[in-house]
PDB file of N, CA and C in Angstrom:
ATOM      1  N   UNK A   1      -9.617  18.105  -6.194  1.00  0.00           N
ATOM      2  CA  UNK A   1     -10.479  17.262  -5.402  1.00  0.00           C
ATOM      3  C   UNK A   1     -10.127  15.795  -5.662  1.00  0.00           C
ATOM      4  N   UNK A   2      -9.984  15.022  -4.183  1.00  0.00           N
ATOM      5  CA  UNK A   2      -9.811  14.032  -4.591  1.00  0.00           C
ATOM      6  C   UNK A   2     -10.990  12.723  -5.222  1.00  0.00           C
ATOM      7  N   UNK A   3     -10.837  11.934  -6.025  1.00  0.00           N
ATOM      8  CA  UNK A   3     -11.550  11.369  -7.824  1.00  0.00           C
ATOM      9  C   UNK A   3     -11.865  10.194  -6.659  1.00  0.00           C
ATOM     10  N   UNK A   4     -10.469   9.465  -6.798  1.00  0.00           N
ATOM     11  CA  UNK A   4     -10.573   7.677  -7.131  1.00  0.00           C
ATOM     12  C   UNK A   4      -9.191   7.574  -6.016  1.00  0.00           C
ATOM     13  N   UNK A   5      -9.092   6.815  -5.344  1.00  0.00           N
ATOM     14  CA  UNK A   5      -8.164   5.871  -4.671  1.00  0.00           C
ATOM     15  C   UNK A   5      -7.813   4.645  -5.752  1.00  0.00           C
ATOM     16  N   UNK A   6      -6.670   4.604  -6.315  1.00  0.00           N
ATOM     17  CA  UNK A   6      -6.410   3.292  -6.786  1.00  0.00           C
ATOM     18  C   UNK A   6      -5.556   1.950  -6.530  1.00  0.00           C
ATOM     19  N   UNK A   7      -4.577   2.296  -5.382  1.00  0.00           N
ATOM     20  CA  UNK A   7      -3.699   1.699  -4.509  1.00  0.00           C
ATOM     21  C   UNK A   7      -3.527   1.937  -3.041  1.00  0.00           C
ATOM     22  N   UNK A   8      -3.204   1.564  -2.304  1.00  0.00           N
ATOM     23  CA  UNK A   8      -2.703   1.544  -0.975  1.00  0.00           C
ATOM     24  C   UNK A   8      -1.576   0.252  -0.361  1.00  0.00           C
ATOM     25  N   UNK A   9      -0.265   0.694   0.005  1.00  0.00           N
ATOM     26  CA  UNK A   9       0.340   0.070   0.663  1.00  0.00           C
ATOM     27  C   UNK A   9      -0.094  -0.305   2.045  1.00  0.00           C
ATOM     28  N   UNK A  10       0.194  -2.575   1.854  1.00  0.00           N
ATOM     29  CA  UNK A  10      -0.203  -3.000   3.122  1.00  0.00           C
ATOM     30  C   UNK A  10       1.556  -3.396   3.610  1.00  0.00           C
ATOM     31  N   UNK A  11       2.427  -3.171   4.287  1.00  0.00           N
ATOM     32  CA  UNK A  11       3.650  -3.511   4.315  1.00  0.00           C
ATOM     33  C   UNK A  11       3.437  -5.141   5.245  1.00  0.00           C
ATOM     34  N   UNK A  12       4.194  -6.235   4.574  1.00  0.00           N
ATOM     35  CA  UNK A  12       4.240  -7.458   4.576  1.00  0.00           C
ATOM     36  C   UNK A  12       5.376  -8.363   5.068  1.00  0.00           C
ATOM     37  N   UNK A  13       5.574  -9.594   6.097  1.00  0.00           N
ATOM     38  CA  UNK A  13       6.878  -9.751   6.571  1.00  0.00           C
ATOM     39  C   UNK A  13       7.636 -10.874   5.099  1.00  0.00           C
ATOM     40  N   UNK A  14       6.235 -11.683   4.370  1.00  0.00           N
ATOM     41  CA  UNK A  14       6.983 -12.466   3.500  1.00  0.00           C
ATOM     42  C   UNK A  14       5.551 -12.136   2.345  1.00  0.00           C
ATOM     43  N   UNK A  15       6.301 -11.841   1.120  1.00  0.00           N
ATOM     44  CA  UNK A  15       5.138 -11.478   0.156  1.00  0.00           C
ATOM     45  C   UNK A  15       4.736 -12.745  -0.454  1.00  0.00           C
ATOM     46  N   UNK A  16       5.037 -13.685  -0.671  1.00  0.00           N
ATOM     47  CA  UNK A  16       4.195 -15.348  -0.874  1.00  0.00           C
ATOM     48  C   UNK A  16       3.011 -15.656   0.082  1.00  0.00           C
ATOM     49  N   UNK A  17       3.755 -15.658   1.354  1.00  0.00           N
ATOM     50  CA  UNK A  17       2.609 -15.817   2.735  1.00  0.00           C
ATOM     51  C   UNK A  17       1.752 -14.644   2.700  1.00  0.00           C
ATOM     52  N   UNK A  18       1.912 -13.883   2.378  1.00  0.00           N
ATOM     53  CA  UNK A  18       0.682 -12.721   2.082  1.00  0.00           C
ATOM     54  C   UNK A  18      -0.071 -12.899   0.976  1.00  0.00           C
ATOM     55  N   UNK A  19       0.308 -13.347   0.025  1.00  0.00           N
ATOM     56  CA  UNK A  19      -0.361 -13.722  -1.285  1.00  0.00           C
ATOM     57  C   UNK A  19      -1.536 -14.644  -1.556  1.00  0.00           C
ATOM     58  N   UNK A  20      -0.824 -15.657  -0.441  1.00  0.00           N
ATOM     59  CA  UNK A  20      -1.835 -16.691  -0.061  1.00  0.00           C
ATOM     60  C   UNK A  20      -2.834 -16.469   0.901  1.00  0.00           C
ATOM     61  N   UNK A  21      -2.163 -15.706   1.560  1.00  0.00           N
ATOM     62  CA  UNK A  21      -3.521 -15.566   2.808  1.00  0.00           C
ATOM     63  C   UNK A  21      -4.203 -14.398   2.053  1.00  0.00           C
ATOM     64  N   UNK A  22      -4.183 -13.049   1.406  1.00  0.00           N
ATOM     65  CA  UNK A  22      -5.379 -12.539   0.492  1.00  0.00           C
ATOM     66  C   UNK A  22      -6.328 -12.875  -0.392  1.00  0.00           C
ATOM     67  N   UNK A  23      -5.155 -14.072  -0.682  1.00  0.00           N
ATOM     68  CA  UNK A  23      -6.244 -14.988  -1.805  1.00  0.00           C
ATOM     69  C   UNK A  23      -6.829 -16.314  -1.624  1.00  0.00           C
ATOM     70  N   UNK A  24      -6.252 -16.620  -0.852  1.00  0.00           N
ATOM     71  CA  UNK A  24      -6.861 -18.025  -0.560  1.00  0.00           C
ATOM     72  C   UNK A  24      -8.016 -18.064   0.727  1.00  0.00           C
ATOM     73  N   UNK A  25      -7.544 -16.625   1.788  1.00  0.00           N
ATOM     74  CA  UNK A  25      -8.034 -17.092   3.190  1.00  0.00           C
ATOM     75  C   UNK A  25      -9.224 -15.731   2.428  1.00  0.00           C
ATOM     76  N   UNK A  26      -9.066 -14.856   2.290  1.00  0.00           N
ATOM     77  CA  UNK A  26      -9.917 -13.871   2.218  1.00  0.00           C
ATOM     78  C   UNK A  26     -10.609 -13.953   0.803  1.00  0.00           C
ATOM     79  N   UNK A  27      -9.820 -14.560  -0.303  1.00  0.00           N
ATOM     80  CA  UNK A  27     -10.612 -14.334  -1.525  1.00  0.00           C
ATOM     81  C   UNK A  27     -10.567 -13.339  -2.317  1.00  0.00           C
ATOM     82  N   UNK A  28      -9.536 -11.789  -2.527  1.00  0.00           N
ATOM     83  CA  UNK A  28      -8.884 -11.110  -3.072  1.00  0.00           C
ATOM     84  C   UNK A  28      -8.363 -11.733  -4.249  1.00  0.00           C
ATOM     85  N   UNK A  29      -8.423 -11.241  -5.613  1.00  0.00           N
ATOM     86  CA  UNK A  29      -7.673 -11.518  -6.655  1.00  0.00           C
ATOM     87  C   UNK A  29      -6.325 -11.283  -6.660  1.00  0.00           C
ATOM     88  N   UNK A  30      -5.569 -12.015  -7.120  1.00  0.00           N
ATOM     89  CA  UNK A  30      -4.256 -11.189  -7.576  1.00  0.00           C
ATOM     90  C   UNK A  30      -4.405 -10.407  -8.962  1.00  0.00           C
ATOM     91  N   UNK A  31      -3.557  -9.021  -8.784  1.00  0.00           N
ATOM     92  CA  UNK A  31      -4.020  -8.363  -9.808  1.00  0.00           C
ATOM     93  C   UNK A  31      -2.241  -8.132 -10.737  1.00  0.00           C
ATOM     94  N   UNK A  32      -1.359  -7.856  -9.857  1.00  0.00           N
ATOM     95  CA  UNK A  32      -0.208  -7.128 -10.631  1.00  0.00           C
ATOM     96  C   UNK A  32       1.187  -8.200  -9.799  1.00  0.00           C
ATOM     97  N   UNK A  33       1.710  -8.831 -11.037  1.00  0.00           N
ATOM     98  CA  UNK A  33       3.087  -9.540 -10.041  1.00  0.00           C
ATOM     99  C   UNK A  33       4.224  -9.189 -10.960  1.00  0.00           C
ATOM    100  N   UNK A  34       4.874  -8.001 -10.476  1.00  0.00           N
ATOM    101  CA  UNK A  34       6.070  -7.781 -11.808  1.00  0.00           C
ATOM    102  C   UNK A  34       7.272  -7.181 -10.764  1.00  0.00           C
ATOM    103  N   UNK A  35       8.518  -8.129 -10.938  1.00  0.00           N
ATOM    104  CA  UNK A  35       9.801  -7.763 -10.205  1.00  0.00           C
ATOM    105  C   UNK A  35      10.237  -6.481 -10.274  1.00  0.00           C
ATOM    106  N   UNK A  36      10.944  -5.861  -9.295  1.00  0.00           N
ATOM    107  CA  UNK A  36      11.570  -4.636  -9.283  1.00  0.00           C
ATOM    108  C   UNK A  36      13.013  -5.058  -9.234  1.00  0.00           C
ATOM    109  N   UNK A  37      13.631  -3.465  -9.693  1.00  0.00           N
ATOM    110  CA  UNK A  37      15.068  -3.903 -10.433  1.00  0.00           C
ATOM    111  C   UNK A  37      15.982  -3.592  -9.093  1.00  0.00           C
ATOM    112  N   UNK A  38      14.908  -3.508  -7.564  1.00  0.00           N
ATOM    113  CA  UNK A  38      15.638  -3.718  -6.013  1.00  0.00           C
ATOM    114  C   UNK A  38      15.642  -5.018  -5.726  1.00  0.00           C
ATOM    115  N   UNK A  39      14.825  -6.300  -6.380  1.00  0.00           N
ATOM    116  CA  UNK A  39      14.605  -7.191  -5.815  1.00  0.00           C
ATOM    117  C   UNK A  39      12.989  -7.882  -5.397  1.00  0.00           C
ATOM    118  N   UNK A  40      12.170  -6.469  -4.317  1.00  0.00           N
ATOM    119  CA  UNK A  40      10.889  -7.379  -4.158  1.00  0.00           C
ATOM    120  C   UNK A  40      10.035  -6.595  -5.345  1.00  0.00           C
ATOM    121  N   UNK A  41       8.800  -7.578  -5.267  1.00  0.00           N
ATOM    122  CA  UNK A  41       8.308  -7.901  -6.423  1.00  0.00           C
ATOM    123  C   UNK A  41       7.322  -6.776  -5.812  1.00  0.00           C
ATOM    124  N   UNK A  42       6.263  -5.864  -7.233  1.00  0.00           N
ATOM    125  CA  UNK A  42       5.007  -5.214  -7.226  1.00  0.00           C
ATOM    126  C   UNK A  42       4.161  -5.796  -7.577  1.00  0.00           C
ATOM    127  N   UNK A  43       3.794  -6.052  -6.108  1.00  0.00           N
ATOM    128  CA  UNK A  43       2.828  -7.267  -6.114  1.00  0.00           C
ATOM    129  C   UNK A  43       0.987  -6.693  -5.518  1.00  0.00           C
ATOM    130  N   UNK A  44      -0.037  -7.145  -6.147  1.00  0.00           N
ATOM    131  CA  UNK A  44      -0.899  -6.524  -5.758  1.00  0.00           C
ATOM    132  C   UNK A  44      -2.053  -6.966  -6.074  1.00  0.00           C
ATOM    133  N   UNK A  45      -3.373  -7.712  -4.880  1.00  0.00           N
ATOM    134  CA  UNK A  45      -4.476  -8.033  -4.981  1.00  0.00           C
ATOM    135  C   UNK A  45      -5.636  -6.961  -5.059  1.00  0.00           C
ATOM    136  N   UNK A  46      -6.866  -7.570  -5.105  1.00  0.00           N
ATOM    137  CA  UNK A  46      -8.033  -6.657  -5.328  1.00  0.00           C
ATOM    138  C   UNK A  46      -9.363  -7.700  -4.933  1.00  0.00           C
ATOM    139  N   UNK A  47     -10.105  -6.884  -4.504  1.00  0.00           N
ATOM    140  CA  UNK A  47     -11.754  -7.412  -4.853  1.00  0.00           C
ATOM    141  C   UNK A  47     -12.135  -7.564  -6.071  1.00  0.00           C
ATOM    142  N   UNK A  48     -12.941  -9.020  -6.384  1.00  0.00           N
ATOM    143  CA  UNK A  48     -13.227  -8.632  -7.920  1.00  0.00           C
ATOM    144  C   UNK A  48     -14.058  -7.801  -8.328  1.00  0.00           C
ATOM    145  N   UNK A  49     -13.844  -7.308  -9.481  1.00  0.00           N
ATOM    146  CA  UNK A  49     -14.827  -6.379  -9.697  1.00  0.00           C
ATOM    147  C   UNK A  49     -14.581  -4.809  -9.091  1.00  0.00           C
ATOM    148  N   UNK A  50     -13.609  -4.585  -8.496  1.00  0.00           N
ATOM    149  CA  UNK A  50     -13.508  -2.932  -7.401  1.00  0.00           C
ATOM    150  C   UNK A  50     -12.027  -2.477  -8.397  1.00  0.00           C
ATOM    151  N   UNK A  51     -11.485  -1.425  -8.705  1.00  0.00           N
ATOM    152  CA  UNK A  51     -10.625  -0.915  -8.963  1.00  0.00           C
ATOM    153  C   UNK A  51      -9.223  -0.862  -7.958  1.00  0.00           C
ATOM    154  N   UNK A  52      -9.667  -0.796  -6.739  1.00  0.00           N
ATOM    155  CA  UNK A  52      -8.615  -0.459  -5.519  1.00  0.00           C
ATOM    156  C   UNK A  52      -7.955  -1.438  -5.722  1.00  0.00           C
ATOM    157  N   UNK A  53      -6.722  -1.221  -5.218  1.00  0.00           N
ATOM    158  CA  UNK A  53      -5.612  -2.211  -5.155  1.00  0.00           C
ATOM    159  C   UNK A  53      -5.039  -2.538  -3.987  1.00  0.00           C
ATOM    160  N   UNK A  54      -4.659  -3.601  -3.176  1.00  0.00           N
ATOM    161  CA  UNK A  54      -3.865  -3.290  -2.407  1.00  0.00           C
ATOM    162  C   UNK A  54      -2.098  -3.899  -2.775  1.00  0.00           C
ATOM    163  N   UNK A  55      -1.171  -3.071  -2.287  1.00  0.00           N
ATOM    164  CA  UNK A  55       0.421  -3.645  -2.735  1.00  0.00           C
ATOM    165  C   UNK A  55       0.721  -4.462  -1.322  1.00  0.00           C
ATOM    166  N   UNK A  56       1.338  -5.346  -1.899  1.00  0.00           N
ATOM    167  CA  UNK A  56       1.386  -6.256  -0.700  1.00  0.00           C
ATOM    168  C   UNK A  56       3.193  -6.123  -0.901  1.00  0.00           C
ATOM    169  N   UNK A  57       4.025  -4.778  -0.111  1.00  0.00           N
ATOM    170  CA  UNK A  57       5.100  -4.609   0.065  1.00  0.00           C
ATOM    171  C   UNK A  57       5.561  -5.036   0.882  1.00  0.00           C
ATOM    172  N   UNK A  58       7.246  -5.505   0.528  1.00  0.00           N
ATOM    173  CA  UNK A  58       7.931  -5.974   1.700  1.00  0.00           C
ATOM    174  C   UNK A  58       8.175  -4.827   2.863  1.00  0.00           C
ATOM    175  N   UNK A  59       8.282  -5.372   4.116  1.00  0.00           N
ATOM    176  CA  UNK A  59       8.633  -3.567   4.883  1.00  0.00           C
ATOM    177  C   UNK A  59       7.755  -3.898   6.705  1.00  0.00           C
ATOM    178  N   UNK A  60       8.415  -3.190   7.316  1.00  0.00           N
ATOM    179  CA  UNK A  60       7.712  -3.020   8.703  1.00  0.00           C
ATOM    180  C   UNK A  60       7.540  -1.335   8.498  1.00  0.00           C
ATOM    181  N   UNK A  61       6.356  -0.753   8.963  1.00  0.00           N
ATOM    182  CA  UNK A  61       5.613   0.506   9.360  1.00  0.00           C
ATOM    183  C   UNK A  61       6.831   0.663  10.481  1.00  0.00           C
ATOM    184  N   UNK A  62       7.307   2.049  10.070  1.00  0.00           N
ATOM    185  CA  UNK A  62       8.050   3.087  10.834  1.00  0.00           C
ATOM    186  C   UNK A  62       9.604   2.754  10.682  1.00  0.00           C
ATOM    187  N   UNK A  63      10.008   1.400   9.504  1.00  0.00           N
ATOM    188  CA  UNK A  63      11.366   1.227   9.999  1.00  0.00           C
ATOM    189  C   UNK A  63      11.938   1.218   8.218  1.00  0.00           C
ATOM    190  N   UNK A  64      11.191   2.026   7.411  1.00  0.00           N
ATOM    191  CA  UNK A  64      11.424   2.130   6.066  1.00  0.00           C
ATOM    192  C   UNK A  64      11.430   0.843   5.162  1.00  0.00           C
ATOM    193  N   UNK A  65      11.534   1.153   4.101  1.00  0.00           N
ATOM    194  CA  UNK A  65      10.518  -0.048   3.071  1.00  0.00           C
ATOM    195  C   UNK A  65      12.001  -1.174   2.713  1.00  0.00           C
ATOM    196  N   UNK A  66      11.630  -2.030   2.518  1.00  0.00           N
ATOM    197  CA  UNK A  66      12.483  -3.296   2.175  1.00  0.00           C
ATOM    198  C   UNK A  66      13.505  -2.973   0.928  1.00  0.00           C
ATOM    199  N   UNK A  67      12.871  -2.099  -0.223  1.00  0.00           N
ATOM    200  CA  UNK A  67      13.923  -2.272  -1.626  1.00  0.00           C
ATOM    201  C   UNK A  67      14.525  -0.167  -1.252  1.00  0.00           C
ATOM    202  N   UNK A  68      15.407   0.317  -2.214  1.00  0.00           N
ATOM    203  CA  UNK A  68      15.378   1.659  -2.545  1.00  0.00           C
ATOM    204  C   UNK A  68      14.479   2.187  -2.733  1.00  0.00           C
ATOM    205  N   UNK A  69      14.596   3.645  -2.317  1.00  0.00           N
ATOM    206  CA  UNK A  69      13.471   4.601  -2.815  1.00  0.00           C
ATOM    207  C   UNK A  69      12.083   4.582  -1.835  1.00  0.00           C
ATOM    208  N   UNK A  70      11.579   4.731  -2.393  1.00  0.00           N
ATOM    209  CA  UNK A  70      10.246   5.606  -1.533  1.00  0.00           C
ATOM    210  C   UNK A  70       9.440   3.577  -1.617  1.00  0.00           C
ATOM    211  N   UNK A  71       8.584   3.424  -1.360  1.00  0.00           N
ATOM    212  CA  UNK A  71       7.888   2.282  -1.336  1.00  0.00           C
ATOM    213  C   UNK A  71       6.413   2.664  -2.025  1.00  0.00           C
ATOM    214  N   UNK A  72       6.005   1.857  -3.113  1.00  0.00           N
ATOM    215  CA  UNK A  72       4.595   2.512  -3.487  1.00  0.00           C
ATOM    216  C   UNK A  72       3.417   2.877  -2.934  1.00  0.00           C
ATOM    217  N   UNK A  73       2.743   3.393  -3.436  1.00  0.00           N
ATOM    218  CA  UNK A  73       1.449   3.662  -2.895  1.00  0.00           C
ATOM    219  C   UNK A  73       1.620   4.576  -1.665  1.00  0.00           C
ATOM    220  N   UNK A  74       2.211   5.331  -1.539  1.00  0.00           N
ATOM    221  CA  UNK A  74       2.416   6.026   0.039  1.00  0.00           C
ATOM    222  C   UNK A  74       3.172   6.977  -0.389  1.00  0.00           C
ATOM    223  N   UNK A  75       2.801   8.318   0.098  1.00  0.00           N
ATOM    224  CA  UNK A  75       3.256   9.774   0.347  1.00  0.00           C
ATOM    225  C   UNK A  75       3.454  10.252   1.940  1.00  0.00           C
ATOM    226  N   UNK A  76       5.187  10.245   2.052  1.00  0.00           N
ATOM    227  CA  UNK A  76       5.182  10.477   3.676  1.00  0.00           C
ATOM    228  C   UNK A  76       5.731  12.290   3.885  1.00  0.00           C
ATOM    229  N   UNK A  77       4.533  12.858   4.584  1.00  0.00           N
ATOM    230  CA  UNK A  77       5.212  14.398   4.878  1.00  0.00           C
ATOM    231  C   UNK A  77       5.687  14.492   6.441  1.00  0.00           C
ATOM    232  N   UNK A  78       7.000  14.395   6.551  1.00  0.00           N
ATOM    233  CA  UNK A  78       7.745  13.945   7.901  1.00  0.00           C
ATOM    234  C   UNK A  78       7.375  15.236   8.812  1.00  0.00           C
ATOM    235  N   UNK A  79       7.069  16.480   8.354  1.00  0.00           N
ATOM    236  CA  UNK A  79       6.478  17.390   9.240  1.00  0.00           C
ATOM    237  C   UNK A  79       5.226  17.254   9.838  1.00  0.00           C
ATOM    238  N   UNK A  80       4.578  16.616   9.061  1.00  0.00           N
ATOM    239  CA  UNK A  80       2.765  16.367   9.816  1.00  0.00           C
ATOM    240  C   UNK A  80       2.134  17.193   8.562  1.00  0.00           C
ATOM    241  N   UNK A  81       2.831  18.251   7.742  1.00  0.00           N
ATOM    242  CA  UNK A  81       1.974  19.189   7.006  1.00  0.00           C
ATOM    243  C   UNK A  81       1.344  18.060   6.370  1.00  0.00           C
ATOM    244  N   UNK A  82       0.290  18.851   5.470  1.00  0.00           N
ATOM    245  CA  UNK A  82      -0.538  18.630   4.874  1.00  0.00           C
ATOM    246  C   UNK A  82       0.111  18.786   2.649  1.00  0.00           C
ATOM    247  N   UNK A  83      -0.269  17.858   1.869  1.00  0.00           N
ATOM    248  CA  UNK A  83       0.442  18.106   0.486  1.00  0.00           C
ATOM    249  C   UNK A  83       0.075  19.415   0.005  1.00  0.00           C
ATOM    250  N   UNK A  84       0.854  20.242  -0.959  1.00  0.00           N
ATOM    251  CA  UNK A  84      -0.145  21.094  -1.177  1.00  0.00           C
ATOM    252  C   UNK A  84      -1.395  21.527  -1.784  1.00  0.00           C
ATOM    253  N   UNK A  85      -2.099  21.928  -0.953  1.00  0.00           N
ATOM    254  CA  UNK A  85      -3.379  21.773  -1.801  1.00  0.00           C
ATOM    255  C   UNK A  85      -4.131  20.983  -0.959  1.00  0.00           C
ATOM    256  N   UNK A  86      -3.636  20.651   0.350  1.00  0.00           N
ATOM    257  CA  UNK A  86      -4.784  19.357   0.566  1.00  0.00           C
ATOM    258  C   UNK A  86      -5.533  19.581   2.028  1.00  0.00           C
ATOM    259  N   UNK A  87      -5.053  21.114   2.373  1.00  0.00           N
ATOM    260  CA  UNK A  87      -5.882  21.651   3.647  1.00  0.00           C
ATOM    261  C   UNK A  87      -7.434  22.018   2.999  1.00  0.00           C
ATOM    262  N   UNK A  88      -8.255  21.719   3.825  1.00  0.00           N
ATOM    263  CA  UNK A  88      -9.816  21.752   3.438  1.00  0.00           C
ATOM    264  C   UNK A  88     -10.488  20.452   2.991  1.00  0.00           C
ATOM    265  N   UNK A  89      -9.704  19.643   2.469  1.00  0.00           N
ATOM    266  CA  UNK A  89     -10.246  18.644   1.860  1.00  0.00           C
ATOM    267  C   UNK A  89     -11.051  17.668   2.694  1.00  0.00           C
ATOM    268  N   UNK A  90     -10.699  17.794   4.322  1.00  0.00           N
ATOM    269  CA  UNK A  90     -11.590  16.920   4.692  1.00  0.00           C
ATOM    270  C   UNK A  90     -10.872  15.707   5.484  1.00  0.00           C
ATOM    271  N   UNK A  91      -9.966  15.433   4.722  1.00  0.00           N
ATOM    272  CA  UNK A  91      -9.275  14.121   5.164  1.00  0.00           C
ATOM    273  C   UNK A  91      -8.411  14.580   6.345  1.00  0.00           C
ATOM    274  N   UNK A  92      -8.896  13.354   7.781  1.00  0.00           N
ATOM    275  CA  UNK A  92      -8.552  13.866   9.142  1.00  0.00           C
ATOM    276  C   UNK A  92      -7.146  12.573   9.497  1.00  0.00           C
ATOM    277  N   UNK A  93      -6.642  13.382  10.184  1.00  0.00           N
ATOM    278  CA  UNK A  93      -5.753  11.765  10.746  1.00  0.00           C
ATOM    279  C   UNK A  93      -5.991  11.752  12.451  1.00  0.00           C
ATOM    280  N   UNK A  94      -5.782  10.263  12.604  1.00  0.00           N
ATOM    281  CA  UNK A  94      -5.969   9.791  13.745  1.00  0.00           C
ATOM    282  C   UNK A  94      -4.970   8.754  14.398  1.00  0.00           C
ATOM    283  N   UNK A  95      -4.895   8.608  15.195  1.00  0.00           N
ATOM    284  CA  UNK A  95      -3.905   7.783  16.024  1.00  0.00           C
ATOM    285  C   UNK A  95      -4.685   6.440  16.139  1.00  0.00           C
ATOM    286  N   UNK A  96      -4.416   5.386  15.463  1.00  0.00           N
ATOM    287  CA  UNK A  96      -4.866   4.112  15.486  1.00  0.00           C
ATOM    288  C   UNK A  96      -4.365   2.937  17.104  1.00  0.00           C
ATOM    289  N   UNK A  97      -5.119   2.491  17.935  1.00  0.00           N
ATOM    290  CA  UNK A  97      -4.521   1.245  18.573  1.00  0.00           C
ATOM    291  C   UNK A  97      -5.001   0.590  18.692  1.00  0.00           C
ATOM    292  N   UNK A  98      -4.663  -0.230  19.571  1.00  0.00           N
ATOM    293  CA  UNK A  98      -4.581  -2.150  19.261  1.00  0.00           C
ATOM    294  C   UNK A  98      -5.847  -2.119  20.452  1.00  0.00           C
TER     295      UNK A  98
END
């Protein structure tokens, strides 16, 4: 069963200009700024006081992540299945638009 959410990838066009606008325009803490050995940094604000995180990754949605490897905070099942173990649980998906 799922506990706790503790991260979620927001994918970002410049991670400075994102940094500033979470924290300055919205008021988000910065919580985690430590380089990766691809280049962009794991970088990551919060509400004060809340556990959740968000990663403010380099990357455009649908065109794969900016450094090697998988990009944090995100599990992609390219079939549509479900992880195992995670039919029943509840959690629905939906088609988001503008």
């Amino acid at each position: 069963m799922l506990e706790r959410v503790v991260y979620t990838t927001v994918f970002v066009n410049d991670q400075d200009k994102a940094l500033d606008f979470y924290t300055n325009v919205l008021g988000l803490q910065q919580r985690i700024d430590n380089p990766t050995p691809d280049g962009p940094r794991f970088l990551t604000v919060a509400v004060k006081g809340q556990d959740f995180q968000l990663v403010l990754w380099p990357g455009t949605p649908g065109q794969g992540p900016a450094g090697t490897g998988p990009h944090p905070g995100g599990v992609h099942h390219r079939d549509g299945g479900y992880p195992e173990g995670g039919r029943g649980t509840g959690v629905t998906r939906r088609e988001l638009r503008d």
